[in-house]
C-alpha atoms as a PDB file:
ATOM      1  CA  UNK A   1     108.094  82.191 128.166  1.00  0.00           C
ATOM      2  CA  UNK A   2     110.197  84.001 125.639  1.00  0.00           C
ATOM      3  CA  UNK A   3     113.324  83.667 127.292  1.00  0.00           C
ATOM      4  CA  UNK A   4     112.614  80.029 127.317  1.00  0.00           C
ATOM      5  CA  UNK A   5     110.869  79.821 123.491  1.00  0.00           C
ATOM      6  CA  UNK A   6     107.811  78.455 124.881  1.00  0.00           C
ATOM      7  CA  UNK A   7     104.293  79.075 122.503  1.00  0.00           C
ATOM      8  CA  UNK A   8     101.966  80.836 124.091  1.00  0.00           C
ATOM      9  CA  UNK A   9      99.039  79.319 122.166  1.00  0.00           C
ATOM     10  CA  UNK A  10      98.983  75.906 123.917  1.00  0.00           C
ATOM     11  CA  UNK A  11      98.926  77.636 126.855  1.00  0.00           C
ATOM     12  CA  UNK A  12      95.865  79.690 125.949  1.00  0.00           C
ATOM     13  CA  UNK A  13      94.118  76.683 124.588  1.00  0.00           C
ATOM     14  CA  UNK A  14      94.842  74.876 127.882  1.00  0.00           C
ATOM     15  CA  UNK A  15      93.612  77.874 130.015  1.00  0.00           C
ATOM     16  CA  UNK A  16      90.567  77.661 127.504  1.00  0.00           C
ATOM     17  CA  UNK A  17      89.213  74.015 127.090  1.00  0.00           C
ATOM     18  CA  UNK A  18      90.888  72.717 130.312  1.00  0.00           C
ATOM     19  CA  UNK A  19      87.825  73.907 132.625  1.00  0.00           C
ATOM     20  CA  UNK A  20      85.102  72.626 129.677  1.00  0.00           C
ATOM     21  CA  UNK A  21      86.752  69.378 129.148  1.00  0.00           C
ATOM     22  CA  UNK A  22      86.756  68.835 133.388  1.00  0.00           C
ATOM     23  CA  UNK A  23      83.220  69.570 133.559  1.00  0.00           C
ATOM     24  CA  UNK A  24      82.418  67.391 130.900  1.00  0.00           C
ATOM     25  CA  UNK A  25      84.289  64.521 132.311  1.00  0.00           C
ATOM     26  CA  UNK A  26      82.543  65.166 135.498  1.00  0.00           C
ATOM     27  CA  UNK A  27      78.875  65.121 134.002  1.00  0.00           C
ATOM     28  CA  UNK A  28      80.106  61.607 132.215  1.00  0.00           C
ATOM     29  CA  UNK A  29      81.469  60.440 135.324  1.00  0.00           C
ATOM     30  CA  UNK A  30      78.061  61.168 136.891  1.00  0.00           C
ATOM     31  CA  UNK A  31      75.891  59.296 134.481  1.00  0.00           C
ATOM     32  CA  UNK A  32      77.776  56.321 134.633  1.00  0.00           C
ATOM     33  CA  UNK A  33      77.248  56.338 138.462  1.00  0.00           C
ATOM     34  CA  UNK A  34      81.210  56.837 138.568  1.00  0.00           C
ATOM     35  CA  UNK A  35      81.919  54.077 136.337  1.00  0.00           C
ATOM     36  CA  UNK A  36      85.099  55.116 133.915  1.00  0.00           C
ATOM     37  CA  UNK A  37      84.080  52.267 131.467  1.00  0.00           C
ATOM     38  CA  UNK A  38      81.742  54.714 129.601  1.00  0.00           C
ATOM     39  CA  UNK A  39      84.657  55.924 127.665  1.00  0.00           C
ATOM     40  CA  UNK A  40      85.296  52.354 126.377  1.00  0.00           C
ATOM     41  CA  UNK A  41      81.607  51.196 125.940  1.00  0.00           C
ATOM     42  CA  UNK A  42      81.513  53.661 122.824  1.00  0.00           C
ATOM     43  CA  UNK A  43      83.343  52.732 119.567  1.00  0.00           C
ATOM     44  CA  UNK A  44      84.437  56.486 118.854  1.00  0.00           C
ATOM     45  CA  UNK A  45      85.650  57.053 122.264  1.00  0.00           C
ATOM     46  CA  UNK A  46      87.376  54.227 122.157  1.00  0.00           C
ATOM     47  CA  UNK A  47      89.278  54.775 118.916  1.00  0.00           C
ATOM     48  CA  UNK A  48      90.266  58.586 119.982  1.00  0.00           C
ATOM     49  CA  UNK A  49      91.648  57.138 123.513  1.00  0.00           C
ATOM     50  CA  UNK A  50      93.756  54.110 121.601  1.00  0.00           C
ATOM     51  CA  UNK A  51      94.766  56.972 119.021  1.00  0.00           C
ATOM     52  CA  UNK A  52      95.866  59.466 122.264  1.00  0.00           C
ATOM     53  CA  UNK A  53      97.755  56.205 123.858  1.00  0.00           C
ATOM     54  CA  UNK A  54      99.704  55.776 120.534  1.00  0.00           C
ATOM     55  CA  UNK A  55     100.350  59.543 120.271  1.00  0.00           C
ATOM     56  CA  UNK A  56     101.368  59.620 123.541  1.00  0.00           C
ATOM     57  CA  UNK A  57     103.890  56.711 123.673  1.00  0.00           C
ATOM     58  CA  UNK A  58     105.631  56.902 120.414  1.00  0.00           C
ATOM     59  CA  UNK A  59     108.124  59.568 120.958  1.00  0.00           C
ATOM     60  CA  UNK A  60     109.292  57.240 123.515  1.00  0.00           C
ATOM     61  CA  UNK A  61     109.206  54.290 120.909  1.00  0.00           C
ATOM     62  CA  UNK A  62     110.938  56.568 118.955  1.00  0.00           C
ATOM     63  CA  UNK A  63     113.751  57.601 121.585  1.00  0.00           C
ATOM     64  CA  UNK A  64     114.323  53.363 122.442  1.00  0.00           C
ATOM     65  CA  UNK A  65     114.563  52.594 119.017  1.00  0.00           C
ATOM     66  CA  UNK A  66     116.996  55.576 117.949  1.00  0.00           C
ATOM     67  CA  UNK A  67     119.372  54.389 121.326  1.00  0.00           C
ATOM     68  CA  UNK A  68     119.174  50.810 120.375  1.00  0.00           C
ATOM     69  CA  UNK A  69     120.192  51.660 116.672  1.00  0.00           C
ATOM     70  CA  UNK A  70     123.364  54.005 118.068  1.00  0.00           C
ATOM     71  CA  UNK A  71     124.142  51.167 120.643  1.00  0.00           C
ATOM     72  CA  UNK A  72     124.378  48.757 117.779  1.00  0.00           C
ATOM     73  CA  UNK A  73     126.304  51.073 115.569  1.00  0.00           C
ATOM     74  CA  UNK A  74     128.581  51.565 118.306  1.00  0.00           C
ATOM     75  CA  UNK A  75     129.390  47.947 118.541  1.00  0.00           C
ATOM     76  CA  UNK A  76     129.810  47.351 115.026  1.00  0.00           C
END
């Protein structure tokens, strides 16, 4: 992980809360009779999964929109 220059600390914190947040998706996934739609029923789950989608896609937003400005300044 040095040689590379990889943190160790999100790899700790995965380690850590990976196994919590499984079990707790499993014990949702069993109340709602296996039914995914309980993380959209609630208005605060709902707003951190739209927030993770957004944080999730916009380097790539970011990435398309910084090729499409050096295409067009390559053209120019």
């Amino acid at each position: 992980l040095n040689k590379l220059e990889i943190p160790y600390s999100p790899i700790i914190l995965g380690m850590i809360l990976g196994p919590m947040m499984e079990r707790n998706l499993w014990q949702s996934l069993i109340l709602s009779q296996g039914s995914p739609l309980i993380f959209l029923e609630r208005p605060l789950s709902l707003s951190l999964l739209i927030l993770a989608l957004i944080l999730f896609f916009t380097p790539f937003f970011t990435l398309f929109k910084s090729k499409a400005k050096r295409e067009k300044n390559r053209n120019i």
